[in-house]
Protein backbone atom coordinates (compact mmCIF):
# COMPACT_ATOMS: atom_id res chain seq x y z
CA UNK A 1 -15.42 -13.57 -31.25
CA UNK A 2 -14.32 -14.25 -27.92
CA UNK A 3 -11.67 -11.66 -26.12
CA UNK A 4 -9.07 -14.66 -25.42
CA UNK A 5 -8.45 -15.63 -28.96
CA UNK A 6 -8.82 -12.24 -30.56
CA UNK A 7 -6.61 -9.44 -31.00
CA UNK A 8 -7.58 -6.74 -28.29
CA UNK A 9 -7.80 -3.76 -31.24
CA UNK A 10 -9.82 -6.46 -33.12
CA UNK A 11 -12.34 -7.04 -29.97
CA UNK A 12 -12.42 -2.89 -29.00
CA UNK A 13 -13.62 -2.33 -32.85
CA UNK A 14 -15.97 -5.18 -32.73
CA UNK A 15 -17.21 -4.42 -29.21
CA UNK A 16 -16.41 -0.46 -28.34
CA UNK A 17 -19.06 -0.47 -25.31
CA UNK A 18 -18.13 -3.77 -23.90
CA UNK A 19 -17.37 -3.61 -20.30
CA UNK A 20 -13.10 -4.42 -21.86
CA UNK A 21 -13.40 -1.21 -23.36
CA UNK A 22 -15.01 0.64 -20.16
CA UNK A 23 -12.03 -1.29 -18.55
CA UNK A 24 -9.34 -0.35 -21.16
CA UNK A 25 -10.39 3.68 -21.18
CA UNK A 26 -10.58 3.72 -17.21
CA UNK A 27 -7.28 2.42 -17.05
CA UNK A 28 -5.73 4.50 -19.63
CA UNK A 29 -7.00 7.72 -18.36
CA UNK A 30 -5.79 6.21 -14.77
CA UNK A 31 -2.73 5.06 -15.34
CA UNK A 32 -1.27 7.34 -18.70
CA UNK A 33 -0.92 10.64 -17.18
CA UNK A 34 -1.19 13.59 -19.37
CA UNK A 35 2.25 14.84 -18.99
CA UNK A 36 3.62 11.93 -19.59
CA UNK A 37 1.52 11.72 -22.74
CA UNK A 38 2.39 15.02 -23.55
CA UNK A 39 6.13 14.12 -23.29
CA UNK A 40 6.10 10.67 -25.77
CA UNK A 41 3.86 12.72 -28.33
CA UNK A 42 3.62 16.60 -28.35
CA UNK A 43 -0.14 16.35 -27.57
CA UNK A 44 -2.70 14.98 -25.96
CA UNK A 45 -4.31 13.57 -28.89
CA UNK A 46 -4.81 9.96 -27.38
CA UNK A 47 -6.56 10.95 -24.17
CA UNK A 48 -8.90 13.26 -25.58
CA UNK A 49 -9.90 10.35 -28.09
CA UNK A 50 -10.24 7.97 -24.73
CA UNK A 51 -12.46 10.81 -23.02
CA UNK A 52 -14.72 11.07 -26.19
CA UNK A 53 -15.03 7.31 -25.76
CA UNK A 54 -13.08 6.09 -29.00
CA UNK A 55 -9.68 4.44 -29.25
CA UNK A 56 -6.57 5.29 -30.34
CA UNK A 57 -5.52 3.44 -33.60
CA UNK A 58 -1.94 3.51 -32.80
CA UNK A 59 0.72 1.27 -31.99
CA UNK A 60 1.11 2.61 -28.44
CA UNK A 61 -2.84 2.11 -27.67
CA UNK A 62 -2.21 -1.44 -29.66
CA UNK A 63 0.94 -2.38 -27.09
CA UNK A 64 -1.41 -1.10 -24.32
CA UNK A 65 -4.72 -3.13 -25.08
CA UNK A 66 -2.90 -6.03 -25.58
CA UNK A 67 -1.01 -5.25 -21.70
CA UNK A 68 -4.75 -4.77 -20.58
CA UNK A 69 -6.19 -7.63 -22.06
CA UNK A 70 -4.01 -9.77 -19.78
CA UNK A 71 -4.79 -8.39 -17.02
CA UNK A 72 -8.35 -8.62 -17.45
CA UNK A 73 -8.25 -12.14 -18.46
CA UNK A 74 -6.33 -12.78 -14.97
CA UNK A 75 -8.72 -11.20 -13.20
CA UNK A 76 -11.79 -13.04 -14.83
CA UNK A 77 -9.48 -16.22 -14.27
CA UNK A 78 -9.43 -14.85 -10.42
CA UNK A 79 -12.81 -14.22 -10.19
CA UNK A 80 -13.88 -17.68 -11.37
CA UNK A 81 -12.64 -19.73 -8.30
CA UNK A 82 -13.89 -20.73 -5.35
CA UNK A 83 -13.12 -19.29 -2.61
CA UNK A 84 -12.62 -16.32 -4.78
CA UNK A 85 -8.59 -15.21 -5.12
CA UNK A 86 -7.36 -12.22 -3.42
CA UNK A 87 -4.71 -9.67 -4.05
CA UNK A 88 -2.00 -8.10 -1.64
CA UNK A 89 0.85 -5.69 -1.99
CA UNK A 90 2.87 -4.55 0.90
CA UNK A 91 4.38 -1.01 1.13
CA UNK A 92 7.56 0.22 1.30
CA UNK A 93 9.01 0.15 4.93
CA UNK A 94 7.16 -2.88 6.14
CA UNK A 95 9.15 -5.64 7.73
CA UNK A 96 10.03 -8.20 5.43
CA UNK A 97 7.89 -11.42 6.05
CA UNK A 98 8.61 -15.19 4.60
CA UNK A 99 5.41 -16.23 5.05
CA UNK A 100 3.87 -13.57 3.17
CA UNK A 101 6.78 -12.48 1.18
CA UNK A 102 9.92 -14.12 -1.25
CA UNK A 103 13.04 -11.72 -1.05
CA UNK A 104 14.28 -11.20 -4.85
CA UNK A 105 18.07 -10.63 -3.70
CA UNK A 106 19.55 -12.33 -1.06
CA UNK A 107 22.42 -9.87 -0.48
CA UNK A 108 19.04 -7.69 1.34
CA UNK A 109 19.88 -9.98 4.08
CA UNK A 110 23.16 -9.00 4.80
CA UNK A 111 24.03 -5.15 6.68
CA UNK A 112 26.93 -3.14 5.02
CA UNK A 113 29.20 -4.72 7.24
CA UNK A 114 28.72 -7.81 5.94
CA UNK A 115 26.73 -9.48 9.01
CA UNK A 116 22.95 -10.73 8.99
CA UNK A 117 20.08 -7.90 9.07
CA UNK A 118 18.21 -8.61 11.77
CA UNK A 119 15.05 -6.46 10.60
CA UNK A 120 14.88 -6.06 6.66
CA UNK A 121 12.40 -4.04 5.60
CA UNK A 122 10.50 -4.03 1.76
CA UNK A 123 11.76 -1.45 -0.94
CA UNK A 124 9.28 -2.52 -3.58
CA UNK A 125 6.60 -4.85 -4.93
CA UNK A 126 7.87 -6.86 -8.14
CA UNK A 127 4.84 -8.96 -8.22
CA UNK A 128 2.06 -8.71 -5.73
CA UNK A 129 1.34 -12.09 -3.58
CA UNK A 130 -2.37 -13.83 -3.55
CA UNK A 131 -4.63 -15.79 -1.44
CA UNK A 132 -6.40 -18.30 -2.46
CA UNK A 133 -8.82 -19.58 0.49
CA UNK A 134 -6.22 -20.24 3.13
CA UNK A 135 -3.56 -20.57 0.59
CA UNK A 136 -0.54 -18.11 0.06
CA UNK A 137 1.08 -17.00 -3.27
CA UNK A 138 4.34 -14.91 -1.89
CA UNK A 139 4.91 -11.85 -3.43
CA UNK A 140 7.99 -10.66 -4.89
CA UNK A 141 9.88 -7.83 -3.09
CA UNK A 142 13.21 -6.60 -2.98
CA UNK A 143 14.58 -5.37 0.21
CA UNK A 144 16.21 -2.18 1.52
């Protein structure tokens, strides 16, 4: 059973030490923080199942293996060419950037008054931008 064709709860049964199931706990305990965990359900149930190095059997875990899956498949996909792909994100507060960046609202470009910015800067990262050799993938932003 290969991980692209299989259903990620199917896979994490069939494989639990597999290095998508080291890469499915990490995440979880990185990126699920306890309170928030807490919050959707009263305990802390699924991360001490993810420290103990089972998985949840629930559909949260289910909505979030299948989230993970696809991002580890992109990043095997990523690690397979050559030159090897790169990723970048830009912070908020940075000057805005057309070579590295695409502007998700074009209002961004216009002051309160109505007349052009002349220095917009990044609120956010929609989707980060790669590289590709010498190639550049914009990423998304939207603009303060």
């Amino acid at each position: 059973m290969e991980l692209k064709s299989a259903k990620p709860a199917d896979y994490l049964a069939w494989k639990p030490k597999s290095l998508f199931a080291t890469f499915c706990r990490k995440k979880y305990l990185r990126l699920v923080h306890p309170k928030m965990e807490a919050s959707l359900f009263g305990n802390l149930d699924h991360r001490n199942l993810v420290n103990s190095g089972d998985l949840p059997e629930t559909p949260f875990f289910t909505a979030f293996s299948e989230m993970a899956k696809r991002i580890w498949l992109l990043h095997c996909l990523a690690l397979s060419f050559n030159p090897e792909v790169s990723i970048f994100q830009v912070s908020k507060g940075n000057r805005f950037s057309e070579v590295y960046m695409e502007s998700l609202s074009d209002e961004a470009f216009l002051s309160s008054d109505g007349t052009p910015e002349t220095d917009p800067q990044v609120a956010f990262v929609v989707v980060p931008g790669f590289r590709i050799g010498a190639t550049i993938v914009q990423c998304q932003v939207y603009l303060q």
